[in-house]
Protein backbone atom coordinates (compact mmCIF):
# COMPACT_ATOMS: atom_id res chain seq x y z
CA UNK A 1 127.88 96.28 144.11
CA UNK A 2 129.03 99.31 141.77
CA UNK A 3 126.69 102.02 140.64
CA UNK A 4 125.81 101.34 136.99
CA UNK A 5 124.73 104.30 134.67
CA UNK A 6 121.88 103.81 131.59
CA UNK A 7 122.14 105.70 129.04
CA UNK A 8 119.82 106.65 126.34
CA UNK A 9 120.82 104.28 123.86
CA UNK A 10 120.60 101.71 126.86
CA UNK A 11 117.33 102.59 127.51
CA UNK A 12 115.85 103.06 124.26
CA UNK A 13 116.46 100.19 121.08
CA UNK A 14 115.04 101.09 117.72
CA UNK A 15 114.42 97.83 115.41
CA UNK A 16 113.30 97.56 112.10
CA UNK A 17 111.70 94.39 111.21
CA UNK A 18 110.86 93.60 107.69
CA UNK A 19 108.50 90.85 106.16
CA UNK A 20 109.80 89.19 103.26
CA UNK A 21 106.26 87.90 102.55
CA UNK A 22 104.86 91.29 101.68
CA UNK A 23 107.60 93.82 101.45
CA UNK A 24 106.41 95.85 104.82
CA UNK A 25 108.41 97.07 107.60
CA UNK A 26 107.26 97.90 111.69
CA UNK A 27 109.55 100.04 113.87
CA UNK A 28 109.95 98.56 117.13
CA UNK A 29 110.65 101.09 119.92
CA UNK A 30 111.55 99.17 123.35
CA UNK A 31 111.81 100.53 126.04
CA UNK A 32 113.71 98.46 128.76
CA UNK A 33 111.43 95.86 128.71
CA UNK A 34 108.01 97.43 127.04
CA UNK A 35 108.19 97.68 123.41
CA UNK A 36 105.63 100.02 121.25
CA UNK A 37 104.69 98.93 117.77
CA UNK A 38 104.36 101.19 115.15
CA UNK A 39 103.33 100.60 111.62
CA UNK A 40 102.28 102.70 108.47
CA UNK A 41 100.70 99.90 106.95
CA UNK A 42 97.27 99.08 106.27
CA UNK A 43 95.57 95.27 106.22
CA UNK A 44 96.57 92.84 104.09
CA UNK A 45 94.58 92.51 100.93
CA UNK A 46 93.87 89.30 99.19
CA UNK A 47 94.34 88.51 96.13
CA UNK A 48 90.26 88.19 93.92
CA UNK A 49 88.97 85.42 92.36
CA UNK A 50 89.73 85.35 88.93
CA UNK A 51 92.02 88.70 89.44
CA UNK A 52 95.43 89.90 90.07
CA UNK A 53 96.39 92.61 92.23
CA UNK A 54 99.55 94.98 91.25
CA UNK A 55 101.72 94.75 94.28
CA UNK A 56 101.19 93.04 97.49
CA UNK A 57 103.10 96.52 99.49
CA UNK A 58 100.64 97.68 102.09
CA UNK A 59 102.78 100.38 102.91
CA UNK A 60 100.52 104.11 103.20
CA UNK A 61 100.48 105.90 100.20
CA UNK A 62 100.65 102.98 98.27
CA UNK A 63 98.46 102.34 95.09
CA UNK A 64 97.53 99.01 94.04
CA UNK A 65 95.71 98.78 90.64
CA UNK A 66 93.74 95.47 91.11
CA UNK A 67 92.40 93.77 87.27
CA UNK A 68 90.52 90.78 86.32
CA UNK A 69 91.68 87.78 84.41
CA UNK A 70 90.72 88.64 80.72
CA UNK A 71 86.56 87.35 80.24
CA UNK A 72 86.22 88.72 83.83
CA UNK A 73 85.06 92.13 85.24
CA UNK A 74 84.17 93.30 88.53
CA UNK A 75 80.23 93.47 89.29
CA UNK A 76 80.24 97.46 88.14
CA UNK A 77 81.66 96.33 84.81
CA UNK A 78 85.04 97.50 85.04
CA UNK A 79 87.80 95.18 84.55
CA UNK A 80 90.51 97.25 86.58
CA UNK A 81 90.03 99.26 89.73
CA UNK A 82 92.86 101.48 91.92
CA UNK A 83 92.71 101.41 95.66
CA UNK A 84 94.92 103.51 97.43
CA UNK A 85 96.04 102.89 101.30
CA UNK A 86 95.11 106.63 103.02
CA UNK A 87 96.25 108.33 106.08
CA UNK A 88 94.02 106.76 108.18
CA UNK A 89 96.22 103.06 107.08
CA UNK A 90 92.76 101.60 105.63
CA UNK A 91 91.98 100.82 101.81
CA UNK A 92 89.98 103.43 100.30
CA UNK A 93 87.71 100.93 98.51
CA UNK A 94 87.25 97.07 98.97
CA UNK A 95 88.39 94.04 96.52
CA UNK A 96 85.75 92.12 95.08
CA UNK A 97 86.07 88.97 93.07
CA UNK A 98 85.72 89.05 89.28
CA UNK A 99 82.73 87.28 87.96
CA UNK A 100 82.42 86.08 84.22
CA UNK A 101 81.52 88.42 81.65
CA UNK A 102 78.72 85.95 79.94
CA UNK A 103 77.14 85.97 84.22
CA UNK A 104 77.23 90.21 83.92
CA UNK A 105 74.31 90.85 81.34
């Protein structure tokens, strides 16, 4: 049997893999055969009842500006709210469902 060499770029792979579902991307370091996830993205949000969110990137740093459908407004009266996703990859707030104006007085 000959002596085979590894090299760096043997030994190390760097994938990107994106998700067409929600615009986010995870770098994929492998290492032979152990690979190490790593992602700048925080959860998923869903979408609120009777609301619409302002992009469905996850990405950190990114802002989402969540509204309710018009006659709807979240329980502190608002009708739009802005979340951000922080260094720490978590929301800085949470996403309620809108409730019905007429249910609010």
């Amino acid at each position: 049997m000959g002596n085979t060499d590894v090299t760096t770029e043997d030994f190390m792979k760097r994938i990107t893999v994106v998700d067409p579902l929600n615009d986010t991307y995870q770098i994929i370091l492998c290492f032979i055969f152990h690979c190490i996830i790593t992602a700048n993205i925080c959860p998923t949000l869903a979408v609120p009842r009777f609301g619409t969110l302002s992009t469905n990137i996850v990405l950190k740093g990114t802002i989402v500006e969540v509204s309710c459908m018009r006659g709807y407004m979240f329980t502190d009266r608002n009708i739009t709210k802005t979340i951000v996703c922080d260094s720490s990859l978590h929301w800085n707030d949470t996403v309620k469902d809108c409730i019905g104006m007429s249910f609010a007085i």
